[in-house]
PDB file of N, CA and C in Angstrom:
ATOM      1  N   UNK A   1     144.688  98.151 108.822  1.00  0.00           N
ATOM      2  CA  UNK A   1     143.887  97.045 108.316  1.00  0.00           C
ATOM      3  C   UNK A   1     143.554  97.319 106.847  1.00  0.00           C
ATOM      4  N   UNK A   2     143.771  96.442 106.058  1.00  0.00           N
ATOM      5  CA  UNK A   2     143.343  96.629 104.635  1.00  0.00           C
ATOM      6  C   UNK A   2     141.840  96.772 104.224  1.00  0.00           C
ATOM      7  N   UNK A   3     141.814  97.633 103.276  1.00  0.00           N
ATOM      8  CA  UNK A   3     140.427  97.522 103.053  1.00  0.00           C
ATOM      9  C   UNK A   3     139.521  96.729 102.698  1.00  0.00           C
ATOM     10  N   UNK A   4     140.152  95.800 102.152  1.00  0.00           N
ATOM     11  CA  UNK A   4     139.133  94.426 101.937  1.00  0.00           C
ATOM     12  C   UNK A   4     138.973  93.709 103.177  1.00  0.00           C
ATOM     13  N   UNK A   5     139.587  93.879 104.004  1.00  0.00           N
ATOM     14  CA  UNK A   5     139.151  93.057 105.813  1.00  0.00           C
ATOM     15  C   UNK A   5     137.924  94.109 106.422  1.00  0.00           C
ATOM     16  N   UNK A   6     137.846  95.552 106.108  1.00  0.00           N
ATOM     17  CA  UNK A   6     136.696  96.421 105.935  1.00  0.00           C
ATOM     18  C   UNK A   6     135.469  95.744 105.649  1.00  0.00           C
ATOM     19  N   UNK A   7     135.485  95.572 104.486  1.00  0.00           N
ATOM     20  CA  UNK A   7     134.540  95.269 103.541  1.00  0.00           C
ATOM     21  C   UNK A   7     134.018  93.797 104.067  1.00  0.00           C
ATOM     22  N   UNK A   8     134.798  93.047 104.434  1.00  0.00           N
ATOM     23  CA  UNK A   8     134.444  91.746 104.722  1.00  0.00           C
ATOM     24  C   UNK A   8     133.771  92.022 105.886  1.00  0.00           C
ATOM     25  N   UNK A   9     134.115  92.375 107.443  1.00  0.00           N
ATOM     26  CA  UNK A   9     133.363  92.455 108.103  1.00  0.00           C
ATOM     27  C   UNK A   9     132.163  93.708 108.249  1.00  0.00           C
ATOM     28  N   UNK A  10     132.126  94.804 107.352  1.00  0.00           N
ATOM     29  CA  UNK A  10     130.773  94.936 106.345  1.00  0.00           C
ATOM     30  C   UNK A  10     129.561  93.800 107.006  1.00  0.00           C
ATOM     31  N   UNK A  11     130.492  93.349 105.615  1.00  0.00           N
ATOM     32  CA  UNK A  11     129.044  92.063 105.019  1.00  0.00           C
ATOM     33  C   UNK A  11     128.987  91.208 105.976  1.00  0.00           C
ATOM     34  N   UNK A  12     129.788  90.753 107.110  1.00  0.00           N
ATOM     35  CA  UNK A  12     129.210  89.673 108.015  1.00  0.00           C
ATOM     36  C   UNK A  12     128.575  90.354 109.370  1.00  0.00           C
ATOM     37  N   UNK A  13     129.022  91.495 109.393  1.00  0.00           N
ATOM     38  CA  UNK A  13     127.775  92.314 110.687  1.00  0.00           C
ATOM     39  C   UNK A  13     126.510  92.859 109.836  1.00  0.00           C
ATOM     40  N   UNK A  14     126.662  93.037 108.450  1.00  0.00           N
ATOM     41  CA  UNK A  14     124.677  93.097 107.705  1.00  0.00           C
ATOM     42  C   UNK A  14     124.058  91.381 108.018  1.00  0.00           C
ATOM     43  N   UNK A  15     125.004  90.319 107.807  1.00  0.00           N
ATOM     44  CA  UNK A  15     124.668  89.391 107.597  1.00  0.00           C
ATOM     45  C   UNK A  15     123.954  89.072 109.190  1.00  0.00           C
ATOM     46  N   UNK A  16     124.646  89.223 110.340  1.00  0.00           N
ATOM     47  CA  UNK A  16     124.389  88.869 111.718  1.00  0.00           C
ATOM     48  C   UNK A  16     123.586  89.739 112.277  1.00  0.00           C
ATOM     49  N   UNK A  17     123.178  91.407 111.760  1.00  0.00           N
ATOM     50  CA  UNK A  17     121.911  92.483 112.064  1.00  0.00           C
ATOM     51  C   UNK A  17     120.796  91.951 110.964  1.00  0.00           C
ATOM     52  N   UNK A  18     121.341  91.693 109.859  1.00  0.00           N
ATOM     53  CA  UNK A  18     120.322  90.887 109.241  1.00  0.00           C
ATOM     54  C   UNK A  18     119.499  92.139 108.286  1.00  0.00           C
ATOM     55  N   UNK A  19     119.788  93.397 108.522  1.00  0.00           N
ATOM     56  CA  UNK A  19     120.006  94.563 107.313  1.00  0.00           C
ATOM     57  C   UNK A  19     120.537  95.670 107.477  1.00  0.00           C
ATOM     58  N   UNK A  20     120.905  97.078 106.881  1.00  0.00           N
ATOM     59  CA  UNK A  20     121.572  97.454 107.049  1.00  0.00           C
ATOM     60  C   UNK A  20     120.863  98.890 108.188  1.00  0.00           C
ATOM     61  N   UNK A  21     121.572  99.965 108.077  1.00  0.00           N
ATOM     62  CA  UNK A  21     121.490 100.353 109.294  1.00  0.00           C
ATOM     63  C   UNK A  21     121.547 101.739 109.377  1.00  0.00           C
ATOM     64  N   UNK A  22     120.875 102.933 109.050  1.00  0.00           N
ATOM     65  CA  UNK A  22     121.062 104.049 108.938  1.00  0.00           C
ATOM     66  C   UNK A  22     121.407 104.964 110.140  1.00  0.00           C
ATOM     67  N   UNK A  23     122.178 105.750 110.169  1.00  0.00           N
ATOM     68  CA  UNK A  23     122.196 107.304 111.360  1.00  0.00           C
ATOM     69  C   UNK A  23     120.861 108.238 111.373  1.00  0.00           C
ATOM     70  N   UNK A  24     120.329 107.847 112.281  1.00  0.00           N
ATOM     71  CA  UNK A  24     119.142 108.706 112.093  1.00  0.00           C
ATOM     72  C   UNK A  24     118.728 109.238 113.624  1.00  0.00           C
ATOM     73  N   UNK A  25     118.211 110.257 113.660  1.00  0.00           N
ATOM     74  CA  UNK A  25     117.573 110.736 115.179  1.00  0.00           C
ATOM     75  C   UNK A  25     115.912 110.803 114.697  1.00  0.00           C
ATOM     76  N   UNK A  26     115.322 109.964 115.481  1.00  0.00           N
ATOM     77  CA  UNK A  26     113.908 109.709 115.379  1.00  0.00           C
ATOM     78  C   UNK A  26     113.848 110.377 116.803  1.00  0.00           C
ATOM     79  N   UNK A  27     112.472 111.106 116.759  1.00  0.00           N
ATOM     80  CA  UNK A  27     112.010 111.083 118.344  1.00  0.00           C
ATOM     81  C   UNK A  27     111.184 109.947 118.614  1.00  0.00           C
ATOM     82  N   UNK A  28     111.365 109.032 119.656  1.00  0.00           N
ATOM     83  CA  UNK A  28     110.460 107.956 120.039  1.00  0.00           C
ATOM     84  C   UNK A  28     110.100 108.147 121.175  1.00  0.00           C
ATOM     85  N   UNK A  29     108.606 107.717 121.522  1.00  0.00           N
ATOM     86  CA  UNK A  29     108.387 106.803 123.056  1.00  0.00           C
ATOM     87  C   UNK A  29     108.493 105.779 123.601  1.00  0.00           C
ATOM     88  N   UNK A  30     108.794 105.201 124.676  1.00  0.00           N
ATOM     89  CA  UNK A  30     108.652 103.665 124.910  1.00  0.00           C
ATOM     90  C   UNK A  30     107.528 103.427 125.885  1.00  0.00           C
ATOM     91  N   UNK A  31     106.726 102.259 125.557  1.00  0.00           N
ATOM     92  CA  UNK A  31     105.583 102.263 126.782  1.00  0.00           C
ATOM     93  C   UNK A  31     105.490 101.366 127.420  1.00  0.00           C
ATOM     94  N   UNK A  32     105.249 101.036 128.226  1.00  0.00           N
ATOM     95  CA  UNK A  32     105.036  99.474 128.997  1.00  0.00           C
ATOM     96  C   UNK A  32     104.352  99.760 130.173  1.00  0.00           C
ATOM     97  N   UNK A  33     103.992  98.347 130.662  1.00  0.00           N
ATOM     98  CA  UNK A  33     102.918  98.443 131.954  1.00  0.00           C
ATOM     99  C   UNK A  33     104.124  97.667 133.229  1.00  0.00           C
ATOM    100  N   UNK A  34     103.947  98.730 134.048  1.00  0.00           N
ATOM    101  CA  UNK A  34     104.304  98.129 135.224  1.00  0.00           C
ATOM    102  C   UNK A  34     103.454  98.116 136.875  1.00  0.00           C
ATOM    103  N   UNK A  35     103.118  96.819 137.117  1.00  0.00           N
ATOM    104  CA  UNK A  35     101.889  96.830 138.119  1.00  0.00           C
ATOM    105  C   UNK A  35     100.341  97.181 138.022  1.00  0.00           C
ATOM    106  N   UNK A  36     100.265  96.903 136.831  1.00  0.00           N
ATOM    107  CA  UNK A  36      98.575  97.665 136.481  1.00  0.00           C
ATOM    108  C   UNK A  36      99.089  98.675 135.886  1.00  0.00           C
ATOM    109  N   UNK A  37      99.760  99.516 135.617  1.00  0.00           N
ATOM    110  CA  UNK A  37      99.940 100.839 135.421  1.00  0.00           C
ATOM    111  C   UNK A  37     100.751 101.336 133.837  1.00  0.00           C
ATOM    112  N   UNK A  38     100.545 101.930 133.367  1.00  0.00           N
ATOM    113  CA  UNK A  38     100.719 102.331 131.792  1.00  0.00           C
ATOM    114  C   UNK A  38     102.008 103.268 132.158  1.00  0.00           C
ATOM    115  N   UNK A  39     102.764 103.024 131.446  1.00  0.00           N
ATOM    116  CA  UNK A  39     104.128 103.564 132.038  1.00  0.00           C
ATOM    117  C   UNK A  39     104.553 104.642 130.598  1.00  0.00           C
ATOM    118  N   UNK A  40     105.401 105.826 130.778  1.00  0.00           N
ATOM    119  CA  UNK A  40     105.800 105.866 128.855  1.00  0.00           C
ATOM    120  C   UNK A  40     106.863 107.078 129.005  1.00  0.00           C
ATOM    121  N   UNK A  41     107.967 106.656 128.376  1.00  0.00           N
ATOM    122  CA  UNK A  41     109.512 107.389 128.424  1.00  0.00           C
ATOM    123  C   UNK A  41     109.612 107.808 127.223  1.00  0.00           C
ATOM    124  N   UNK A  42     110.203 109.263 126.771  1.00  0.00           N
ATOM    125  CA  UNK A  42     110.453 109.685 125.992  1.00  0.00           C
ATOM    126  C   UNK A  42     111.863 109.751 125.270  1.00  0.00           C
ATOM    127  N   UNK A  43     112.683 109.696 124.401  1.00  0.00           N
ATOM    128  CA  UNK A  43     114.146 109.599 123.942  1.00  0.00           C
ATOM    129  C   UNK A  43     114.380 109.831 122.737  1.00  0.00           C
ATOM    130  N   UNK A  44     115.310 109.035 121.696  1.00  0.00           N
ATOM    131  CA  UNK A  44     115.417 109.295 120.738  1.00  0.00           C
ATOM    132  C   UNK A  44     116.195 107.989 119.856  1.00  0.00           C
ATOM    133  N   UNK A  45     116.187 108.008 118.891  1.00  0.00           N
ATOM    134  CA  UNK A  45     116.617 106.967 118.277  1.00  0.00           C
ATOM    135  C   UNK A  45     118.537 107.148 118.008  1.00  0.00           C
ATOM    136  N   UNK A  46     119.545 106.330 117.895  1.00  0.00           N
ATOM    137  CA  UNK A  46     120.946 106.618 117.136  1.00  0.00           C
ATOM    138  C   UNK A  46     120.797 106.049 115.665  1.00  0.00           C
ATOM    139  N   UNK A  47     120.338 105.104 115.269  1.00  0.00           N
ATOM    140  CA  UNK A  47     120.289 104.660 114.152  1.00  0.00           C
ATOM    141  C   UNK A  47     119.032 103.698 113.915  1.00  0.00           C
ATOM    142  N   UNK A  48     118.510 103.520 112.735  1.00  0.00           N
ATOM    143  CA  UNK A  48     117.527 102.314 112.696  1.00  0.00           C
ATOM    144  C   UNK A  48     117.602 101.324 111.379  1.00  0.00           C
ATOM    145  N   UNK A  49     116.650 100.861 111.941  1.00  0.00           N
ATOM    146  CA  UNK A  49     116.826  99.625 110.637  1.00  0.00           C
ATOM    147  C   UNK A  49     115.266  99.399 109.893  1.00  0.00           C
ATOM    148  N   UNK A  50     114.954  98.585 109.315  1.00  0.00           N
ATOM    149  CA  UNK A  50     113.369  98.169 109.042  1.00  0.00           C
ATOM    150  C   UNK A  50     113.097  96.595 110.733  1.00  0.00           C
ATOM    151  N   UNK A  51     114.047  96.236 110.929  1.00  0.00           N
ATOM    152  CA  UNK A  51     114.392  95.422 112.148  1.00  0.00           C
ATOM    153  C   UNK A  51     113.843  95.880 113.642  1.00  0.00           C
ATOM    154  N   UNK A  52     114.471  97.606 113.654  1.00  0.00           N
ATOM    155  CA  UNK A  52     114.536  98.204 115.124  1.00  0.00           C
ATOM    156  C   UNK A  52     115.027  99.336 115.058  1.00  0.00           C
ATOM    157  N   UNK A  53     116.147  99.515 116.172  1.00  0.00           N
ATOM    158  CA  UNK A  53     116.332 100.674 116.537  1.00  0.00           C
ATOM    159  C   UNK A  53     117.635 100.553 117.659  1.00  0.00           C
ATOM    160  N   UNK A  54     118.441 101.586 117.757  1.00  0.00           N
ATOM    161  CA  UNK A  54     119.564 101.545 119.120  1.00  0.00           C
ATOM    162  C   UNK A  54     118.590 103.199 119.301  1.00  0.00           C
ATOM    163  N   UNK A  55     118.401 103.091 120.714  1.00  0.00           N
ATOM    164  CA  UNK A  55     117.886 104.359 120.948  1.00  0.00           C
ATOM    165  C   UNK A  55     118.387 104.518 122.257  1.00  0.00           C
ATOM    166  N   UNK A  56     118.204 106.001 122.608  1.00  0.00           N
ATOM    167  CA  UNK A  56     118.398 106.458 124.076  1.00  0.00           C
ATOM    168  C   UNK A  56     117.105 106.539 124.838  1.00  0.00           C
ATOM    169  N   UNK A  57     117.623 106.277 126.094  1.00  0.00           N
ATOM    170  CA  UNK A  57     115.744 106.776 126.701  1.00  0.00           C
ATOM    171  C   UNK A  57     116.393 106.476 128.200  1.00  0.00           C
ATOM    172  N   UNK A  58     115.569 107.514 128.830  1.00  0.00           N
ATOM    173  CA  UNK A  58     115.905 107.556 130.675  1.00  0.00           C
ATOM    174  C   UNK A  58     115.155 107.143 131.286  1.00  0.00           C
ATOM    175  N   UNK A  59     115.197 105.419 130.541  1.00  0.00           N
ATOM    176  CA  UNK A  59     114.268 104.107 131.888  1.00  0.00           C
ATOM    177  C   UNK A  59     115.184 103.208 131.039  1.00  0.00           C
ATOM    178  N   UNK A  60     115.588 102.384 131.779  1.00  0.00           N
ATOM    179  CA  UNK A  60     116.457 101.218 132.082  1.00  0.00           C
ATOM    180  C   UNK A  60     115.415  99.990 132.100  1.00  0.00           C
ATOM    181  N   UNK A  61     115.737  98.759 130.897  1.00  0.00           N
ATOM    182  CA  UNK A  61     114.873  97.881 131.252  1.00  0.00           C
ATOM    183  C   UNK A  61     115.566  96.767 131.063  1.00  0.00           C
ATOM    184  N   UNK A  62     114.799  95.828 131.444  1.00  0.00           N
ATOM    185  CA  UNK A  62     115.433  93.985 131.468  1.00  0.00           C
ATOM    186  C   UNK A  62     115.983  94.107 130.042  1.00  0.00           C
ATOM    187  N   UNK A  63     116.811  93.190 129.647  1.00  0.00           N
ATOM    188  CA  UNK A  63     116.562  92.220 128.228  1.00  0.00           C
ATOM    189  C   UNK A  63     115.619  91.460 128.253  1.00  0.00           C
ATOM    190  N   UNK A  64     115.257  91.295 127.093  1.00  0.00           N
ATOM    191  CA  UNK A  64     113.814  90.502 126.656  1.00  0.00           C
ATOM    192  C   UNK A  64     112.598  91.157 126.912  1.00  0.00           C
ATOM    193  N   UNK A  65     112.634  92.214 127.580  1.00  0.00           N
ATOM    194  CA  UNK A  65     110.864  93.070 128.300  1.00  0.00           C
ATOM    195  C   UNK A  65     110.819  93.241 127.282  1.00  0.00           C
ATOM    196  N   UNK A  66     109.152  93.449 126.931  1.00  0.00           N
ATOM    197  CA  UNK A  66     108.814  93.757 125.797  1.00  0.00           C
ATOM    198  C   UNK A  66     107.939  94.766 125.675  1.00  0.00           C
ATOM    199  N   UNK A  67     108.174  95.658 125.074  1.00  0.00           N
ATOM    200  CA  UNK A  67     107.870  97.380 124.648  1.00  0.00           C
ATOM    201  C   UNK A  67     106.737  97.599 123.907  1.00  0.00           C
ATOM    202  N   UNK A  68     106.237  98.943 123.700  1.00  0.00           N
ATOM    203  CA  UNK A  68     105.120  99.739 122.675  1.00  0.00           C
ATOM    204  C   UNK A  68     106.364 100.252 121.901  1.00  0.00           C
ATOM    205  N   UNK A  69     106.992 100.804 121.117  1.00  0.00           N
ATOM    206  CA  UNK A  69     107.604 101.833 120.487  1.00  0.00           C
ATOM    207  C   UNK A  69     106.404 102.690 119.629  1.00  0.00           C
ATOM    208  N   UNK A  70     107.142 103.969 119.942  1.00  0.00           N
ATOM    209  CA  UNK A  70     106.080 105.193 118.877  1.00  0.00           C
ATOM    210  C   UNK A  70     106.882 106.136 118.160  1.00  0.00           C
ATOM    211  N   UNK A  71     107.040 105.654 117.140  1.00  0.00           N
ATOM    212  CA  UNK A  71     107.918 107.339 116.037  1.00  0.00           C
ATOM    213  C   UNK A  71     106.602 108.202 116.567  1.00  0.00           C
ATOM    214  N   UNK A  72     107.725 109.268 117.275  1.00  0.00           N
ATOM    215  CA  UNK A  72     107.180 110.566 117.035  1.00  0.00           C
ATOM    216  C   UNK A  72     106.698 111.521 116.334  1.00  0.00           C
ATOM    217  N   UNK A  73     107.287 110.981 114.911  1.00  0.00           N
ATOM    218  CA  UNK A  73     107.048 111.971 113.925  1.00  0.00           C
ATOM    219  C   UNK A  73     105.910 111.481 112.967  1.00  0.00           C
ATOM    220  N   UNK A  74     105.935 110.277 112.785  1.00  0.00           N
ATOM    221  CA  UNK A  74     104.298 109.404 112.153  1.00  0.00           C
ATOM    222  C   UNK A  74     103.634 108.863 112.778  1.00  0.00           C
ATOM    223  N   UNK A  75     103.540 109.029 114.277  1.00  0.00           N
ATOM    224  CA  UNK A  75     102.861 108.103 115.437  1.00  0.00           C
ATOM    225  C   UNK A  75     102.578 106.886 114.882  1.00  0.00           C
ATOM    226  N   UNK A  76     103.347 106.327 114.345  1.00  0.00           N
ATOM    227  CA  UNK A  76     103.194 105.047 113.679  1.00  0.00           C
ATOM    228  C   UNK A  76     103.705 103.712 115.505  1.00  0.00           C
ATOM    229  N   UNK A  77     103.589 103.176 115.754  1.00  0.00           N
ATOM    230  CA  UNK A  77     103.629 102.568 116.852  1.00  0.00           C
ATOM    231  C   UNK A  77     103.556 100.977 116.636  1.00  0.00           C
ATOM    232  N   UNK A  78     104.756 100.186 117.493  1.00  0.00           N
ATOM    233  CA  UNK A  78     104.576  98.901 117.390  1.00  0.00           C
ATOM    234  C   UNK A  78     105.122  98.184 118.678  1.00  0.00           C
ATOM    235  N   UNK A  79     104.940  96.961 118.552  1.00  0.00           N
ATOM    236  CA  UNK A  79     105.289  95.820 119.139  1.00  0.00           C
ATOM    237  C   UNK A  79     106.877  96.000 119.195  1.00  0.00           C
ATOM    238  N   UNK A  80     107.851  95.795 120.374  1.00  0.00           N
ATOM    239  CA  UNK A  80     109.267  95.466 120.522  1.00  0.00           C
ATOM    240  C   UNK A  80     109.554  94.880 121.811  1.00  0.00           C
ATOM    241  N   UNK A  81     111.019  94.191 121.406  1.00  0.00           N
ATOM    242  CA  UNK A  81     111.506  93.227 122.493  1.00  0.00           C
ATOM    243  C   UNK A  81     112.765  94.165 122.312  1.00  0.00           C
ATOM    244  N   UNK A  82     113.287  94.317 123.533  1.00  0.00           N
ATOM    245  CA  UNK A  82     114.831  95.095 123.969  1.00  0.00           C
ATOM    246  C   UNK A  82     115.603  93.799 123.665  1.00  0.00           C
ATOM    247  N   UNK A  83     116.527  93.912 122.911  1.00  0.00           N
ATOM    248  CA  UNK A  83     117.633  93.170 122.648  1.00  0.00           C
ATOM    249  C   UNK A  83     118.810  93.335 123.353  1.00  0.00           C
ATOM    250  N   UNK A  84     119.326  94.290 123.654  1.00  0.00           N
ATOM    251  CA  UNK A  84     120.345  94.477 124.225  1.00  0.00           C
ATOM    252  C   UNK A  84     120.331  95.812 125.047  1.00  0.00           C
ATOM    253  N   UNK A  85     120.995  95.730 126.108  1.00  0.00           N
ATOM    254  CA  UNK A  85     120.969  96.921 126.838  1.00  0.00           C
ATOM    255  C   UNK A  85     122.669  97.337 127.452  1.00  0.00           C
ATOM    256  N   UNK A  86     122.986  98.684 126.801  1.00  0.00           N
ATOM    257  CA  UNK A  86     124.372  99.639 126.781  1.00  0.00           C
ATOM    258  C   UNK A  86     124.719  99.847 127.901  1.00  0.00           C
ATOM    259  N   UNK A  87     125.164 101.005 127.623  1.00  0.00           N
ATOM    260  CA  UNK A  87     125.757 101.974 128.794  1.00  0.00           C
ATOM    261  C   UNK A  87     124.334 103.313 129.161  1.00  0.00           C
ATOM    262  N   UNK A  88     124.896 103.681 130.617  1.00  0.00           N
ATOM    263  CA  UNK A  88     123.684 104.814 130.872  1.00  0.00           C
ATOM    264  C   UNK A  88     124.934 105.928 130.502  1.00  0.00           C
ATOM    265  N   UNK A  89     124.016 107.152 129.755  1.00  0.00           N
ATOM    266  CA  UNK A  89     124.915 108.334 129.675  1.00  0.00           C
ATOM    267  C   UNK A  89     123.828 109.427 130.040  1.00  0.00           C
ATOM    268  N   UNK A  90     124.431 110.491 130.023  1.00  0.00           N
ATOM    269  CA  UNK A  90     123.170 111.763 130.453  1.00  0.00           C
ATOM    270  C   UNK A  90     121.991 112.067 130.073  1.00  0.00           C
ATOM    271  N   UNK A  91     121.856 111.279 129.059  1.00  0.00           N
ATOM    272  CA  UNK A  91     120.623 111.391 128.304  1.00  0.00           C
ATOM    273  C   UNK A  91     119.636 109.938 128.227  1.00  0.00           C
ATOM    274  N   UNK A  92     120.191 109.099 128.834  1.00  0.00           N
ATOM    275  CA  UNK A  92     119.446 107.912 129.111  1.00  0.00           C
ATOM    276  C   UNK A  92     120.456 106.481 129.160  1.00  0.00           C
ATOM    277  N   UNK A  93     119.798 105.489 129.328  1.00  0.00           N
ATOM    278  CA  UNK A  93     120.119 104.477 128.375  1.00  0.00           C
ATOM    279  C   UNK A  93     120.173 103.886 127.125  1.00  0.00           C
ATOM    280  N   UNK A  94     121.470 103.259 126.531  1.00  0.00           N
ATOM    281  CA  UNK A  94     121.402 102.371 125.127  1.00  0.00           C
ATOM    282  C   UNK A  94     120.781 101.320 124.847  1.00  0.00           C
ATOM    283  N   UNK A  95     119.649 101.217 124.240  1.00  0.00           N
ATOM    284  CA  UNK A  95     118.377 100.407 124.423  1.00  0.00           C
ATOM    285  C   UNK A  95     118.721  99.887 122.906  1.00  0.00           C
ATOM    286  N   UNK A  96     118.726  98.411 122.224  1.00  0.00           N
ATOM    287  CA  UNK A  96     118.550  97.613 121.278  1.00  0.00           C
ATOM    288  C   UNK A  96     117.591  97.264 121.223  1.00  0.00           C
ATOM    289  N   UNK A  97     116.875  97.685 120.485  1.00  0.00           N
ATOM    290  CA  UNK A  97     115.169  97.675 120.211  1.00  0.00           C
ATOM    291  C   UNK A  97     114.597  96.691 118.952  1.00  0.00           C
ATOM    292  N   UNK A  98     114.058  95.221 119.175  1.00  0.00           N
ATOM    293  CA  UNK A  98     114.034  94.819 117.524  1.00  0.00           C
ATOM    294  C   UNK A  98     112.272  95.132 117.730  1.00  0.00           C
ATOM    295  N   UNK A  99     111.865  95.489 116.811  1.00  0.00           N
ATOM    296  CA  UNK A  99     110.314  95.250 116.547  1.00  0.00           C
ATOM    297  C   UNK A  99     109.980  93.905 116.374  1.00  0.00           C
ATOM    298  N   UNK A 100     108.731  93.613 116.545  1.00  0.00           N
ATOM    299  CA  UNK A 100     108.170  92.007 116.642  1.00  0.00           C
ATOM    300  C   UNK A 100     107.385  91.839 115.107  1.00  0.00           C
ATOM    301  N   UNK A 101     107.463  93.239 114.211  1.00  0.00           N
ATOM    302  CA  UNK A 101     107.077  93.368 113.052  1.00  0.00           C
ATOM    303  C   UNK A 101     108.101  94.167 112.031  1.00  0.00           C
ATOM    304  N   UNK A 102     109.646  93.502 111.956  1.00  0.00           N
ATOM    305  CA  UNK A 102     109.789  94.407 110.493  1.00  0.00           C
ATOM    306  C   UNK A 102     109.260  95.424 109.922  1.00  0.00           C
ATOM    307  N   UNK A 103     108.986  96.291 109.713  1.00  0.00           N
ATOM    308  CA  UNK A 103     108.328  97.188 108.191  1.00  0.00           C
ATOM    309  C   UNK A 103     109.395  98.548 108.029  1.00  0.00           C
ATOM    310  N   UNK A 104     109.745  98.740 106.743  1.00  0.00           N
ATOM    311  CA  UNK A 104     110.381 100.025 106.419  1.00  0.00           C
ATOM    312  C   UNK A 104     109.536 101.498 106.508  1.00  0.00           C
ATOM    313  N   UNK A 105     108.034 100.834 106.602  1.00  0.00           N
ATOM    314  CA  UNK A 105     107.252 101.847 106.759  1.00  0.00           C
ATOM    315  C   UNK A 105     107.336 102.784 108.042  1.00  0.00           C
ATOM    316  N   UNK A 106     107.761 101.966 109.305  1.00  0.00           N
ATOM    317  CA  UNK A 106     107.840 102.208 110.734  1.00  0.00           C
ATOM    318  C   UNK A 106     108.315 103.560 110.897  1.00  0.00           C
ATOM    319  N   UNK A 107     109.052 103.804 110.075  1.00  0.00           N
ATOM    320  CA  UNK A 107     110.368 105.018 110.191  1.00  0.00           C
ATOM    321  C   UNK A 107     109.904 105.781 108.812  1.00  0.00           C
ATOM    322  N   UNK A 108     109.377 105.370 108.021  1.00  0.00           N
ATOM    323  CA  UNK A 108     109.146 106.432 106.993  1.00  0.00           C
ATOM    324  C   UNK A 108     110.192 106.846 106.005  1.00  0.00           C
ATOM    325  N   UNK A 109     111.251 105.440 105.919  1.00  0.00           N
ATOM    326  CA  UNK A 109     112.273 105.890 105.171  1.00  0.00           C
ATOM    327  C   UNK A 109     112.430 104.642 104.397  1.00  0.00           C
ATOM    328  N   UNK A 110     113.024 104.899 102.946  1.00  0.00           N
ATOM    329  CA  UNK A 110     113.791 103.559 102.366  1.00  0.00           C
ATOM    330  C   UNK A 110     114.673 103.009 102.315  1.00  0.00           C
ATOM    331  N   UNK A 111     115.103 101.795 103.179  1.00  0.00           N
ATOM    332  CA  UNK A 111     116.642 101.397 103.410  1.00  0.00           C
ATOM    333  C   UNK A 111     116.949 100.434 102.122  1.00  0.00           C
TER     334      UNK A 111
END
């Protein structure tokens, strides 16, 4: 494939994630209530965005449930809706995580 067909679909998967997308291992939690009850899984992030997150974690949830997320490393914590849900591998599930608040601050990095 030539490199300008590269480059093109580049720019139309930033355009359809809507920014771009770093390799990063965050430690995160995920929390949610199930039945009265405060629930909270530990994992890790594959990459993030100021958007979200693709992370691993060993609890399996709907699409659309909607999450606590917590960087581990700034206990900075927010609002998320699972976007998409992967494959299970030994270390959890592939969880598409968007936050319900944007911020580059979330992660502590500048994209």
């Amino acid at each position: 494939m030539p490199l300008v067909e590269n480059i093109k679909f580049d720019e139309r998967e930033r355009h359809i994630r809507g920014t771009g997308r770093l390799n990063s291992r965050v430690p995160v939690a995920v929390e949610w209530s199930e039945n009265g009850r405060a629930l909270r899984a530990e994992g890790y992030t594959k990459d993030i965005s100021p958007k979200g997150c693709l992370a691993i974690v060993p609890q399996g949830f709907v699409v659309g449930q909607r999450l606590r997320i917590i960087n581990l490393i700034n206990q900075l914590a927010g609002e998320a809706v699972l976007v998409w849900r992967g494959h299970e591998g030994p270390a959890g599930w592939e969880l598409g995580l968007e936050l319900a608040h944007s911020s580059e601050d979330f992660w502590g990095l500048d994209f």
